[in-house]
Every structure is written in structure tokens, then in C-alpha cells.
C-alpha atoms as a PDB file:
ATOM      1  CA  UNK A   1      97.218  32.791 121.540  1.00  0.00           C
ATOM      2  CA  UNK A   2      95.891  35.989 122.817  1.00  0.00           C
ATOM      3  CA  UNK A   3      98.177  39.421 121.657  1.00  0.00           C
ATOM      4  CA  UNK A   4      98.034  42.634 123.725  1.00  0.00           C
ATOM      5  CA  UNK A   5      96.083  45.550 122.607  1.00  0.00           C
ATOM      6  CA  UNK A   6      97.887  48.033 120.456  1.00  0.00           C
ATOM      7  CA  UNK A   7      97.640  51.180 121.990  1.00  0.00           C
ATOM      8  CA  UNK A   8      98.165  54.238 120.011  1.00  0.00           C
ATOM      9  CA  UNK A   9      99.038  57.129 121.723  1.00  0.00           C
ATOM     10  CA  UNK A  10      99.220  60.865 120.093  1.00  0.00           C
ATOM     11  CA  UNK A  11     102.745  62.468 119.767  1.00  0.00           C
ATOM     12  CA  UNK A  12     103.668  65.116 121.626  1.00  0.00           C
ATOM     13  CA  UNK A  13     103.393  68.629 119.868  1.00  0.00           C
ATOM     14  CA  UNK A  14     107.463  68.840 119.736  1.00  0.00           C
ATOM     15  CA  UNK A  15     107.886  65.634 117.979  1.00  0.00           C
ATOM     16  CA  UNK A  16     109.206  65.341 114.762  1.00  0.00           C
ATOM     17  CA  UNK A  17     105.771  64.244 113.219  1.00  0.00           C
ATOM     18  CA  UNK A  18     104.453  67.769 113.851  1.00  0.00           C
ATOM     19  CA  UNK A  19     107.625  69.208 112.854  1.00  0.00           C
ATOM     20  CA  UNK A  20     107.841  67.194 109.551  1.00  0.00           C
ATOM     21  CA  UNK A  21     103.714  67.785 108.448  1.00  0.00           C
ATOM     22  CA  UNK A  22     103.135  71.330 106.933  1.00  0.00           C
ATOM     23  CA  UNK A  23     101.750  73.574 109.473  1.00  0.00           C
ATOM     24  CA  UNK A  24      98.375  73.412 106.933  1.00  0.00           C
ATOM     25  CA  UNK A  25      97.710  70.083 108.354  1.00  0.00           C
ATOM     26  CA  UNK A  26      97.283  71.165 112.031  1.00  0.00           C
ATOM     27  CA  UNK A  27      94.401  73.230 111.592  1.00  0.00           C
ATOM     28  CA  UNK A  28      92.687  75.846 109.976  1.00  0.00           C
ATOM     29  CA  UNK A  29      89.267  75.387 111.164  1.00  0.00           C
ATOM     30  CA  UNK A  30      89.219  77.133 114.738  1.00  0.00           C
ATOM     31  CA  UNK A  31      91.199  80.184 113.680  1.00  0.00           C
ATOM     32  CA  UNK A  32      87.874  82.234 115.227  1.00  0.00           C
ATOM     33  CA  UNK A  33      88.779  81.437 119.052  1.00  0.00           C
ATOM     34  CA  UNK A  34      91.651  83.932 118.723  1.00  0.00           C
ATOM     35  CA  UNK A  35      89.357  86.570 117.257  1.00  0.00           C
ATOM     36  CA  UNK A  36      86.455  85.993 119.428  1.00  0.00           C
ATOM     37  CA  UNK A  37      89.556  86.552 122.185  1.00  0.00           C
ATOM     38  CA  UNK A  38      90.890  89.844 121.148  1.00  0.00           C
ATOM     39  CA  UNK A  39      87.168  91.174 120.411  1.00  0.00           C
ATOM     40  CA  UNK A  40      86.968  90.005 124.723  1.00  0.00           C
ATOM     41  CA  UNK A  41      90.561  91.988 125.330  1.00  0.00           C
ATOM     42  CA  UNK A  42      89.611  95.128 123.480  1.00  0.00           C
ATOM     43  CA  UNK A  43      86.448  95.636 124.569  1.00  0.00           C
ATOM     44  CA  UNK A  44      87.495  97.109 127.576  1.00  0.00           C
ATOM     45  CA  UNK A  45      90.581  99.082 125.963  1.00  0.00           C
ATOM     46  CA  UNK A  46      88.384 100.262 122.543  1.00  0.00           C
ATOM     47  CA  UNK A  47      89.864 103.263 122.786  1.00  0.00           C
ATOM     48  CA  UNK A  48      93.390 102.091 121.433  1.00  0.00           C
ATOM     49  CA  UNK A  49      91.530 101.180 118.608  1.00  0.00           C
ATOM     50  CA  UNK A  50      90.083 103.936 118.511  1.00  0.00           C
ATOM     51  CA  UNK A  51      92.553 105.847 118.223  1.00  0.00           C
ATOM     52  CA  UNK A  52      94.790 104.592 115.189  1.00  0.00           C
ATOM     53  CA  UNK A  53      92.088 106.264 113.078  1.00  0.00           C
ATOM     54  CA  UNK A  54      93.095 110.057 113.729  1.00  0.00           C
ATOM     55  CA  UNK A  55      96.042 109.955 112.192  1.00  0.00           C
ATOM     56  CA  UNK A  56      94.840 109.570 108.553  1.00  0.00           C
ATOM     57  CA  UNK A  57      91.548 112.022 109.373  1.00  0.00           C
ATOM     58  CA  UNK A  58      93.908 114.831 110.895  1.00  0.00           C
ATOM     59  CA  UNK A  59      96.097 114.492 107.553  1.00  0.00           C
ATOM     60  CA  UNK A  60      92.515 114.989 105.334  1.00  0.00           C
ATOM     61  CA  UNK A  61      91.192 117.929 107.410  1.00  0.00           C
ATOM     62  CA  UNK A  62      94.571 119.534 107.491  1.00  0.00           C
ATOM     63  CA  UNK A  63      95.205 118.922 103.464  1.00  0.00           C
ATOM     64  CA  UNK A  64      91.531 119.868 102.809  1.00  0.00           C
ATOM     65  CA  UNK A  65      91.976 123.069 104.597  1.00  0.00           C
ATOM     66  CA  UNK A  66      95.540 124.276 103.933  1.00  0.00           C
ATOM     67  CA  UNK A  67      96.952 122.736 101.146  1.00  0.00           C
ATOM     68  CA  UNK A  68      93.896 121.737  99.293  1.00  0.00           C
ATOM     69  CA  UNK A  69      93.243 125.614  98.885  1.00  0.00           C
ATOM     70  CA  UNK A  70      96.842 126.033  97.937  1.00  0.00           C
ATOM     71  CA  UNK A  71      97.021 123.559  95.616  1.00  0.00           C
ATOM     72  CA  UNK A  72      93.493 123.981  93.562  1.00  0.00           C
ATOM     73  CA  UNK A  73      93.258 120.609  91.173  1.00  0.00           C
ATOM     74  CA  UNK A  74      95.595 117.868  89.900  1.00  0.00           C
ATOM     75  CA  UNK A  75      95.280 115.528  87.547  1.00  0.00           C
ATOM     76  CA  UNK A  76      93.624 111.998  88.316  1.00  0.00           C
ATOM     77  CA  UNK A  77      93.300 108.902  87.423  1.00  0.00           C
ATOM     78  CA  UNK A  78      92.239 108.424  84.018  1.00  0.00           C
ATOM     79  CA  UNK A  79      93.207 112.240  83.401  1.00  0.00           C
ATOM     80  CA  UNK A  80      90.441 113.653  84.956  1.00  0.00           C
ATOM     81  CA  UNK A  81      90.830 116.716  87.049  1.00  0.00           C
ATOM     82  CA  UNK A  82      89.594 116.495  90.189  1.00  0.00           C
ATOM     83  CA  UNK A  83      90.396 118.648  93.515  1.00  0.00           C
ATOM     84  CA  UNK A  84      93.533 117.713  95.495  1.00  0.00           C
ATOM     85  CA  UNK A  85      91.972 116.966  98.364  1.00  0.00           C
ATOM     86  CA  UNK A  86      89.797 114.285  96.265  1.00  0.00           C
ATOM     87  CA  UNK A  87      93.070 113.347  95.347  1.00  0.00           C
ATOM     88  CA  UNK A  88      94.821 112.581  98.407  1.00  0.00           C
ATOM     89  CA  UNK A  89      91.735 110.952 100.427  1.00  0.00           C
ATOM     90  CA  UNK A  90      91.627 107.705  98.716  1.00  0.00           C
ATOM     91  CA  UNK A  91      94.918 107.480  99.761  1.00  0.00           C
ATOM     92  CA  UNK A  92      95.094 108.389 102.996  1.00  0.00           C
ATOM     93  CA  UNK A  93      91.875 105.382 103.057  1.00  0.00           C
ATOM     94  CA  UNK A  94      94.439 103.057 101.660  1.00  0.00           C
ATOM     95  CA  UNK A  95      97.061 103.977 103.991  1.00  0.00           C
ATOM     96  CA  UNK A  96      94.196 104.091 107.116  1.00  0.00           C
ATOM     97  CA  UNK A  97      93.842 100.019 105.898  1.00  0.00           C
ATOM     98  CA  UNK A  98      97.543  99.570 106.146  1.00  0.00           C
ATOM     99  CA  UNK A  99      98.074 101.090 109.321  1.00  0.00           C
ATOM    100  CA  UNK A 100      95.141  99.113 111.006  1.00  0.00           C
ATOM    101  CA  UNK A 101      96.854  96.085 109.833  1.00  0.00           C
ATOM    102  CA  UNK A 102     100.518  96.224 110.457  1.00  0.00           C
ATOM    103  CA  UNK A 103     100.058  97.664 113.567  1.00  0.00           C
ATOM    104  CA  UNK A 104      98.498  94.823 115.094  1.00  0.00           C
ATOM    105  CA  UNK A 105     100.207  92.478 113.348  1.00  0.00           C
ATOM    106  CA  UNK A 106     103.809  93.459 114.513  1.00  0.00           C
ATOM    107  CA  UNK A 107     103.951  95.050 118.210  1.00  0.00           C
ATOM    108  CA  UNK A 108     100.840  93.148 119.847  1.00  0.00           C
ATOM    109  CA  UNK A 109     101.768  89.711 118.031  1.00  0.00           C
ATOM    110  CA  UNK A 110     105.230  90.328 119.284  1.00  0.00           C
ATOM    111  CA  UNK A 111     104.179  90.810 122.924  1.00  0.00           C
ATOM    112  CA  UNK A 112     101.593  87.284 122.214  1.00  0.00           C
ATOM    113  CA  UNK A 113     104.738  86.042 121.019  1.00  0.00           C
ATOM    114  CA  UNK A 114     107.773  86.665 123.348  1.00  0.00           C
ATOM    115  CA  UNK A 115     106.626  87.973 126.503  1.00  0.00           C
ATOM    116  CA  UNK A 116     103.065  86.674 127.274  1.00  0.00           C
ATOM    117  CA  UNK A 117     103.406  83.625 125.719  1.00  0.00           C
ATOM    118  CA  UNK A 118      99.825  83.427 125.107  1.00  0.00           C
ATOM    119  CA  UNK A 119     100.084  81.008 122.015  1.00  0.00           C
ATOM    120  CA  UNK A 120     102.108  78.798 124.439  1.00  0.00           C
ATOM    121  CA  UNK A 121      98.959  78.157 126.062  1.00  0.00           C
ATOM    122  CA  UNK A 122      96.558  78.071 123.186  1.00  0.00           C
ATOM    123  CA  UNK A 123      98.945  75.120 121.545  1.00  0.00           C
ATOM    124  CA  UNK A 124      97.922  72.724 124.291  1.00  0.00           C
ATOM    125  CA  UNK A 125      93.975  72.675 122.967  1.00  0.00           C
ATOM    126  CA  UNK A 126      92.899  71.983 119.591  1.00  0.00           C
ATOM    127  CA  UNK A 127      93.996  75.080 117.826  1.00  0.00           C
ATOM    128  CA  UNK A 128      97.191  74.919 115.211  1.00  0.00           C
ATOM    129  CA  UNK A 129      99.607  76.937 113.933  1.00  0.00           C
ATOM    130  CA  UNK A 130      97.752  77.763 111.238  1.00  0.00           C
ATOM    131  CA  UNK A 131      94.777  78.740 112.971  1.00  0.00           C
ATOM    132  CA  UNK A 132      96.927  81.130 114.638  1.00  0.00           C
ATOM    133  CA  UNK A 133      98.315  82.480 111.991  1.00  0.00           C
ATOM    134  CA  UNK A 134      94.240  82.591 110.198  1.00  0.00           C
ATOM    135  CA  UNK A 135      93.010  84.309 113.818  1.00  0.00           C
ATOM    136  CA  UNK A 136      95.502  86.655 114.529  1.00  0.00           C
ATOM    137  CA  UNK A 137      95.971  88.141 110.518  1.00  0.00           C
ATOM    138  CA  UNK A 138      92.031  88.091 110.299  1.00  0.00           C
ATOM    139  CA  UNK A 139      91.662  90.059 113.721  1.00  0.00           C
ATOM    140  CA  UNK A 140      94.170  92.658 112.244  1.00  0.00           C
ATOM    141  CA  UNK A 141      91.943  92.655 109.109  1.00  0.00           C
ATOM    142  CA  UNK A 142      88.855  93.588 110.979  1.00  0.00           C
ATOM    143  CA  UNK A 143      90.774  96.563 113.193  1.00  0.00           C
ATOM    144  CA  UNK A 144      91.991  98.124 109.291  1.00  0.00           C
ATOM    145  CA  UNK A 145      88.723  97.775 108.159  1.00  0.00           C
ATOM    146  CA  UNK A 146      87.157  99.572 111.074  1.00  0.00           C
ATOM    147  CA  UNK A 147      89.324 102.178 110.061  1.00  0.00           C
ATOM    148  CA  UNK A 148      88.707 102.364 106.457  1.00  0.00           C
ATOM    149  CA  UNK A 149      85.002 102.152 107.051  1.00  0.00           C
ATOM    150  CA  UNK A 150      85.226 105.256 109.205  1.00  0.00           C
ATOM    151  CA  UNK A 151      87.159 106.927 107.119  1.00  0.00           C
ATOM    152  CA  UNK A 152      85.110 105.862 104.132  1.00  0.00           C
ATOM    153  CA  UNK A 153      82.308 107.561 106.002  1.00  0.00           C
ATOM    154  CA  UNK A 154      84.265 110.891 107.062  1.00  0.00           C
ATOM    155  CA  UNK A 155      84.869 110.840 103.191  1.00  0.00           C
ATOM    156  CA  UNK A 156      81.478 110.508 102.103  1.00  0.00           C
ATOM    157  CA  UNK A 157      79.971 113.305 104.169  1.00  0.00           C
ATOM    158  CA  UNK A 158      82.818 115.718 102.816  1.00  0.00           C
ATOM    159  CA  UNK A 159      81.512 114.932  99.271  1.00  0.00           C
ATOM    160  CA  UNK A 160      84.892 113.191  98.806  1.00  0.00           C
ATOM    161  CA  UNK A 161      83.461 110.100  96.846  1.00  0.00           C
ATOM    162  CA  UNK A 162      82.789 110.584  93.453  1.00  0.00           C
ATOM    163  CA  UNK A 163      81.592 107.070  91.782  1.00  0.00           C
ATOM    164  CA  UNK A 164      79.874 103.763  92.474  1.00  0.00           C
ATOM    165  CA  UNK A 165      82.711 102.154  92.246  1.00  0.00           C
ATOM    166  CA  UNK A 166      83.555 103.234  95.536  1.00  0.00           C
ATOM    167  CA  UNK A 167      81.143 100.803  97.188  1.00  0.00           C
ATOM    168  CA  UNK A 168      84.303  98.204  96.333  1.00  0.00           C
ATOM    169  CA  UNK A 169      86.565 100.353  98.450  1.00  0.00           C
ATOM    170  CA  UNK A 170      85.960  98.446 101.523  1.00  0.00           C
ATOM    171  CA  UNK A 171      86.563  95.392 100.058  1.00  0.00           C
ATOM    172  CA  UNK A 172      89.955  96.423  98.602  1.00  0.00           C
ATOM    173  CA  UNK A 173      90.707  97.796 102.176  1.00  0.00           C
ATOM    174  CA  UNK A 174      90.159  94.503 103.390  1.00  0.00           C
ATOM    175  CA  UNK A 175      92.640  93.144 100.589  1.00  0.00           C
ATOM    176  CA  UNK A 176      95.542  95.654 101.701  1.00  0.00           C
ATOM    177  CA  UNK A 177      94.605  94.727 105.431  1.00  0.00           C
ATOM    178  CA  UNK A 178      95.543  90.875 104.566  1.00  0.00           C
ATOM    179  CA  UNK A 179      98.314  91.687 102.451  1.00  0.00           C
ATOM    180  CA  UNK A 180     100.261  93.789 105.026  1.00  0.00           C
ATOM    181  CA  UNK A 181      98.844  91.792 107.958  1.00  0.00           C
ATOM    182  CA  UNK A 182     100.430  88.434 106.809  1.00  0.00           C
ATOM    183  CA  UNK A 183     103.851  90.226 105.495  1.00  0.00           C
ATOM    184  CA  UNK A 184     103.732  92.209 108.962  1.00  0.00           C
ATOM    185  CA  UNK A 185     103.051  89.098 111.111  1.00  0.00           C
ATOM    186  CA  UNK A 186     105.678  87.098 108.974  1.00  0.00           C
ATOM    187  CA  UNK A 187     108.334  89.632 109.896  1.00  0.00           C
ATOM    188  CA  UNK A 188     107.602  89.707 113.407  1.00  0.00           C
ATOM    189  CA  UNK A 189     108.426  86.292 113.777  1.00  0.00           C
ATOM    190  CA  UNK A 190     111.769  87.193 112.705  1.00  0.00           C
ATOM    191  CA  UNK A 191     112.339  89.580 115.271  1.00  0.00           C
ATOM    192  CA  UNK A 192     114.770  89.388 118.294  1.00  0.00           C
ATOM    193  CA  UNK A 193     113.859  92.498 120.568  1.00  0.00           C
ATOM    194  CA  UNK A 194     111.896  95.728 120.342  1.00  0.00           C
ATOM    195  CA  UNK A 195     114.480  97.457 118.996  1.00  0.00           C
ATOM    196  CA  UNK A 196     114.125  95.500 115.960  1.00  0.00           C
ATOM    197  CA  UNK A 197     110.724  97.484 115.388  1.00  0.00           C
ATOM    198  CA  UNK A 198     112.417 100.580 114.096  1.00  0.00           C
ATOM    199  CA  UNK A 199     112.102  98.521 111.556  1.00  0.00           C
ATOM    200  CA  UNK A 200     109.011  98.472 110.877  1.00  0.00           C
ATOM    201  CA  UNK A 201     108.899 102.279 110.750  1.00  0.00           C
ATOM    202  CA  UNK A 202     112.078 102.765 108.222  1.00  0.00           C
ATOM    203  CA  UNK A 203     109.413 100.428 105.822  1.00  0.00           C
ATOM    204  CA  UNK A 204     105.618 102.271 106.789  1.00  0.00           C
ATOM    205  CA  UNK A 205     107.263 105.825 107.056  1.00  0.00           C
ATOM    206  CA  UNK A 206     108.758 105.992 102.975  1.00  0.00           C
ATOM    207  CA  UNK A 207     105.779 103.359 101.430  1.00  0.00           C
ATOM    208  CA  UNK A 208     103.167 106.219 103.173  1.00  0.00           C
ATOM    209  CA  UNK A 209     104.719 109.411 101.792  1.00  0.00           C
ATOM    210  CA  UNK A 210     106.187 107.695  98.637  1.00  0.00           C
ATOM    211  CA  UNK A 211     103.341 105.528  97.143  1.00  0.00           C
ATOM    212  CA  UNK A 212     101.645 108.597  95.018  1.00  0.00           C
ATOM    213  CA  UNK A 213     100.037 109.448  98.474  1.00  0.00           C
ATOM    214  CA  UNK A 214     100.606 112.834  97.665  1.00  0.00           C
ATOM    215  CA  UNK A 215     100.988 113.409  94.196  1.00  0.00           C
ATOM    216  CA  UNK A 216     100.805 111.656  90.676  1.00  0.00           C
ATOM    217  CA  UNK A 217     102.776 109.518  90.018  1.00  0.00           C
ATOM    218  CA  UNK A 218     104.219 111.219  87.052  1.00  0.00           C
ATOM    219  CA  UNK A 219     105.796 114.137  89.308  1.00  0.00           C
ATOM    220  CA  UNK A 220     108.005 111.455  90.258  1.00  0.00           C
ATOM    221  CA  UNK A 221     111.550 110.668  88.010  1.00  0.00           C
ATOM    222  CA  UNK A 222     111.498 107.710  85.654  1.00  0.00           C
ATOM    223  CA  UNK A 223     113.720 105.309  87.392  1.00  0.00           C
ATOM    224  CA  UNK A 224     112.036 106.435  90.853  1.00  0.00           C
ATOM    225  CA  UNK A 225     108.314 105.954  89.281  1.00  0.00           C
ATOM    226  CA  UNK A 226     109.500 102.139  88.913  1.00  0.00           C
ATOM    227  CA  UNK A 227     110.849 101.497  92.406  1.00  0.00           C
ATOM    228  CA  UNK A 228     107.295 102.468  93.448  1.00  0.00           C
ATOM    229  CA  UNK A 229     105.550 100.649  91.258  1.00  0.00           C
ATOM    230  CA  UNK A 230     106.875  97.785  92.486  1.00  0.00           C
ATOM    231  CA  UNK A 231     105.672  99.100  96.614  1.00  0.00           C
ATOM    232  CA  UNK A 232     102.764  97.337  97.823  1.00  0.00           C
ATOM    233  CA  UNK A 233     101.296 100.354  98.951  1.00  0.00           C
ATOM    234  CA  UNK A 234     101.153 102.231  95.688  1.00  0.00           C
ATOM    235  CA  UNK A 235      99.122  99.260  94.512  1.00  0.00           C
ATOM    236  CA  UNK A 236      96.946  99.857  97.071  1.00  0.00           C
ATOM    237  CA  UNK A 237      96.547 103.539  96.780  1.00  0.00           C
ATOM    238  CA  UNK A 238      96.312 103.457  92.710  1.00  0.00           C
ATOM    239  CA  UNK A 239      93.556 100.697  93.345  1.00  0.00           C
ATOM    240  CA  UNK A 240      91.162 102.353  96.193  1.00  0.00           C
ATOM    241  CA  UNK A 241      91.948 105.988  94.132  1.00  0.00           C
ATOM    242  CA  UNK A 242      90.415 104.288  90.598  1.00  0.00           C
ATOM    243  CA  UNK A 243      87.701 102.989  92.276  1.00  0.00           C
ATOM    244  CA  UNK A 244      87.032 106.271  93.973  1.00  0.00           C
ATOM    245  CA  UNK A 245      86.916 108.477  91.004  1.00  0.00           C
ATOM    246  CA  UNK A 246      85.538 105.896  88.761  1.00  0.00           C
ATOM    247  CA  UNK A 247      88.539 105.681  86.650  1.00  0.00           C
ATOM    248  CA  UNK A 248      88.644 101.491  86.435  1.00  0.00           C
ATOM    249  CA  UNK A 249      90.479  99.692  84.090  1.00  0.00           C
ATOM    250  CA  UNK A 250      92.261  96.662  83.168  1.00  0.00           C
ATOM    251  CA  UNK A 251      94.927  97.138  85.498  1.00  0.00           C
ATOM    252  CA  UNK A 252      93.079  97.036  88.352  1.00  0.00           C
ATOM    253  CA  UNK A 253      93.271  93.605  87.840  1.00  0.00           C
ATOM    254  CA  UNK A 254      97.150  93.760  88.521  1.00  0.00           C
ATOM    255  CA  UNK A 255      97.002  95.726  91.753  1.00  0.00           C
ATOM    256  CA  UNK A 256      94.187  92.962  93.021  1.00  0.00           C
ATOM    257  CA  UNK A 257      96.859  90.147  92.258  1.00  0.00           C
ATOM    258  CA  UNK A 258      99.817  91.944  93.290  1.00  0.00           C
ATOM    259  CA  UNK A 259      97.994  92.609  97.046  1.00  0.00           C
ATOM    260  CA  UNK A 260      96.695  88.895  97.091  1.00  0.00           C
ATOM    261  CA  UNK A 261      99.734  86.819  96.127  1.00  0.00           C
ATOM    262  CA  UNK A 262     101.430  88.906  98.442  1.00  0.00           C
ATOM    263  CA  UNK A 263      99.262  87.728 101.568  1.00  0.00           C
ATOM    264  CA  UNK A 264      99.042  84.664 100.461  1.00  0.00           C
ATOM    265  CA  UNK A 265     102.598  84.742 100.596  1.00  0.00           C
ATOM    266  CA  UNK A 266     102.602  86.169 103.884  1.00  0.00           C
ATOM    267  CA  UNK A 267     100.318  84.007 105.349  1.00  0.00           C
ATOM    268  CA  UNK A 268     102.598  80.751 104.371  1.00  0.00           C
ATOM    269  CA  UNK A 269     105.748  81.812 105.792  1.00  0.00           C
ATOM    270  CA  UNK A 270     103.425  83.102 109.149  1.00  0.00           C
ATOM    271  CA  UNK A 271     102.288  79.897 109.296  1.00  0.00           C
ATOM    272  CA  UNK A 272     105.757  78.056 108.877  1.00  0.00           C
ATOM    273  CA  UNK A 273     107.520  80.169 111.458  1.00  0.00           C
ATOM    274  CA  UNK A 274     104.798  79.805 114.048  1.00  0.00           C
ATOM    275  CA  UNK A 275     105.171  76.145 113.189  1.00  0.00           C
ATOM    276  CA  UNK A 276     109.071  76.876 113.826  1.00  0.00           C
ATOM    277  CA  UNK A 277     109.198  78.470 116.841  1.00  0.00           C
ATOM    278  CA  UNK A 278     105.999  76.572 119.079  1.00  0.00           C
ATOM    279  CA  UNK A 279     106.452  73.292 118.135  1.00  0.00           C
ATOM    280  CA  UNK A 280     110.121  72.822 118.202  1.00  0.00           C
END
């Protein structure tokens, strides 16, 4: 007695199997398709990359100039005096890494997202969520470290870097990259309409001026010196700023695990809301 052939057929992307298995089970592994694709968008319109670096380098030349002379020297890291503009550049590096990140990871994933509906398409090949998710947050990586490599540069030639230690800055830039990349994509998939992204300027605008960008961190009140010690972006700034000046210690160790579990972090609830909102 002869049986037909079982025939098993793949579910359809909306079924509740791929709803049910955690979005780390769909991929992972082709997460460079959607890099090599925005290198192949952008290399046409390089100049909008290009541009997100000025910012940061007009603040340094306009500090070193103006209030650099006003200012004289503050006290560093490790209570070292050093000049103010030493003081602020690290900074402004840190901030250079955000900027690249966030950036990218917000409005342009948001037009991917809503509008063009270019993941849409790339869910009917072999690429997951997750590799979305790993693609897009690593492509926002690379344009903030563009920037902080520049920058480290522009820093270097002003005489701006005063310890080995600073060969770990790009590194670290790359850590603040993911961390803000992955919270930044996270939130995007949260939002409803551009006008949600004033937003994400009420959150860049204070962690940039009030992360010890611009002065120690002791200038600051007591209770106000712990609501930014607990700001990613001070972490970020305290960390590239050690390295910088040569002032390492101990708890550099906590900025490095502060920035990581917070991508990591990031990256998980990316990946679950991409999961969410293409597969349903």
C-alpha cells in the first residue's frame, strides 16, 4: 500500500511560525547586502556625508580661536591642566561619533521604513530581520566613524592629541556609534510621522551641550552632576577625553560597559520591532 509523498512547504513570512521564533533565528549572516547597498546609494550623494562632519570642526576652530584664548586652561582628567581647547576636542570627537550615528539611524531608516518600503522588498530574499537590523546599525557605524577619523586627523595636525592612548579613540568612536545607532534605530521604529523627530532633537540637543562637552564636570551642581552621569554621552565624552590626555583608569572600564550593554540593548529591541512590523 503505496502513501503519497509528504510535501513540506515553507510558511509564509506572516505566519505565526516567524512571528513566534525570535527574530535571532531568521538571520544574521547576510547583514552586509544592506551595507554593500548604501555604500552603492551614497556614492553618488557623498557629499551628504560629507557634510555631517562640519559641524563638530566649525565648533573646534571657533573654540580654539575665540574662546580657547579667553578661557586659557582648565583642569583635566586626572587633574592635569591642559588648554581648553584640548579640553573640548575630545568631545566634540565623541559627539562627531554620535552624530554620524543617530543621524542615519533615525531620518533615513525612517524613510527605508515608511515611505520607500525598501525592507518590504529585501524580506522576500534571504535576508532577516536581524540582518537588517546588523546592516543598517553597522552602516551608521561606518558613516560616525568616518567622522571621528576625520576629526581625529583635524585633531592631530592641531597638536590636539596628547597620549598613545589616543590610538584607542577610534575604536571607542566606533563603540558610541553602535550604542546610539541601535537606541536611535530602536526609537525610530516607534515613530508615527516626521513630526515625531523633534524628538530626536529635544534628546541630541541637551546630551551635546550637557555631557561635560564644555566644561568639567565639577562646574556642574551635585544633584545635576548625577543626572549626567547617568547620559550616555557623558560616558562617551569622559571615555574618548581619558584616552586623549592619557589620564586612564579603572573606570574606563564602566564607560566601555555602560556604551556596550546599551547597544546591545538597542540592537534587541531593533531587531524585535523590525520583526513586529514586516512580518506581521
Amino acid at each position: 500500500m503505496s502513501t503519497a509523498p509528504q510535501v513540506t512547504t515553507r510558511p509564509p513570512r506572516g505566519t505565526l511560525v516567524a512571528r513566534v521564533l525570535p527574530p535571532a533565528l531568521l538571520g544574521g549572516r547576510r547583514a552586509g547586502r544592506l551595507v554593500e547597498r548604501n555604500l552603492l546609494v551614497y556614492r553618488r550623494t557623498w557629499i551628504v556625508i560629507a557634510s555631517g562632519f562640519f559641524e563638530p570642526l566649525f565648533y573646534l576652530l571657533s573654540i580654539g580661536v575665540g574662546i580657547g584664548k579667553l578661557v586659557g586652561t582648565v583642569t583635566g582628567p586626572g587633574g592635569q591642566v591642559i588648554s581648553y581647547t584640548a579640553f573640548v576636542a575630545p568631545a566634540l570627537l565623541a559627539s562627531s561619533a554620535m552624530n554620524g550615528a543617530i543621524y542615519d539611524a533615525t531620518f533615513n531608516i525612517f524613510h527605508k521604513l515608511k515611505f520607500a518600503k525598501i525592507y518590504d522588498a529585501v524580506l522576500a530574499t534571504p535576508v532577516g530581520v536581524t540582518d537588517v537590523a546588523l546592516g543598517e546599525i553597522s552602516w551608521a557605524l561606518i558613516r560616525g566613524t568616518i567622522y571621528s577619523a576625520v576629526f581625529l586627523l583635524v585633531m592631530a595636525v592641531l597638536g590636539l592629541v596628547g597620549s598613545v592612548w589616543a590610538l584607542l579613540v577610534l575604536p571607542v568612536a566606533v563603540l558610541i556609534g553602535f550604542a546610539f545607532a541601535a537606541v536611535g534605530m530602536a526609537a525610530t521604529s516607534y515613530m508615527r510621522s516626521w513630526q515625531d523627530f523633534d524628538f530626536v532633537q529635544l534628546a541630541v540637543l541637551p546630551l551635546f551641550l550637557f555631557s561635560a562637552t564644555f566644561y568639567p564636570l565639577t562646574t556642574y551642581p551635585p544633584a545635576l552632576q548625577v543626572i549626567v552621569q547617568l547620559t550616555p554621552l557623558y560616558h562617551g565624552v569622559a571615555l574618548v577625553r581619558a584616552l586623549d590626555t592619557g589620564a586612564v583608569g579603572p573606570g574606563a572600564l564602566v564607560h566601555v560597559l555602560y556604551l556596550a550593554v546599551m547597544g546591545v540593548a538597542g540592537l534587541a529591541v531593533t531587531s524585535r520591532r523590525l520583526g513586529h512590523l514586516l512580518l506581521r
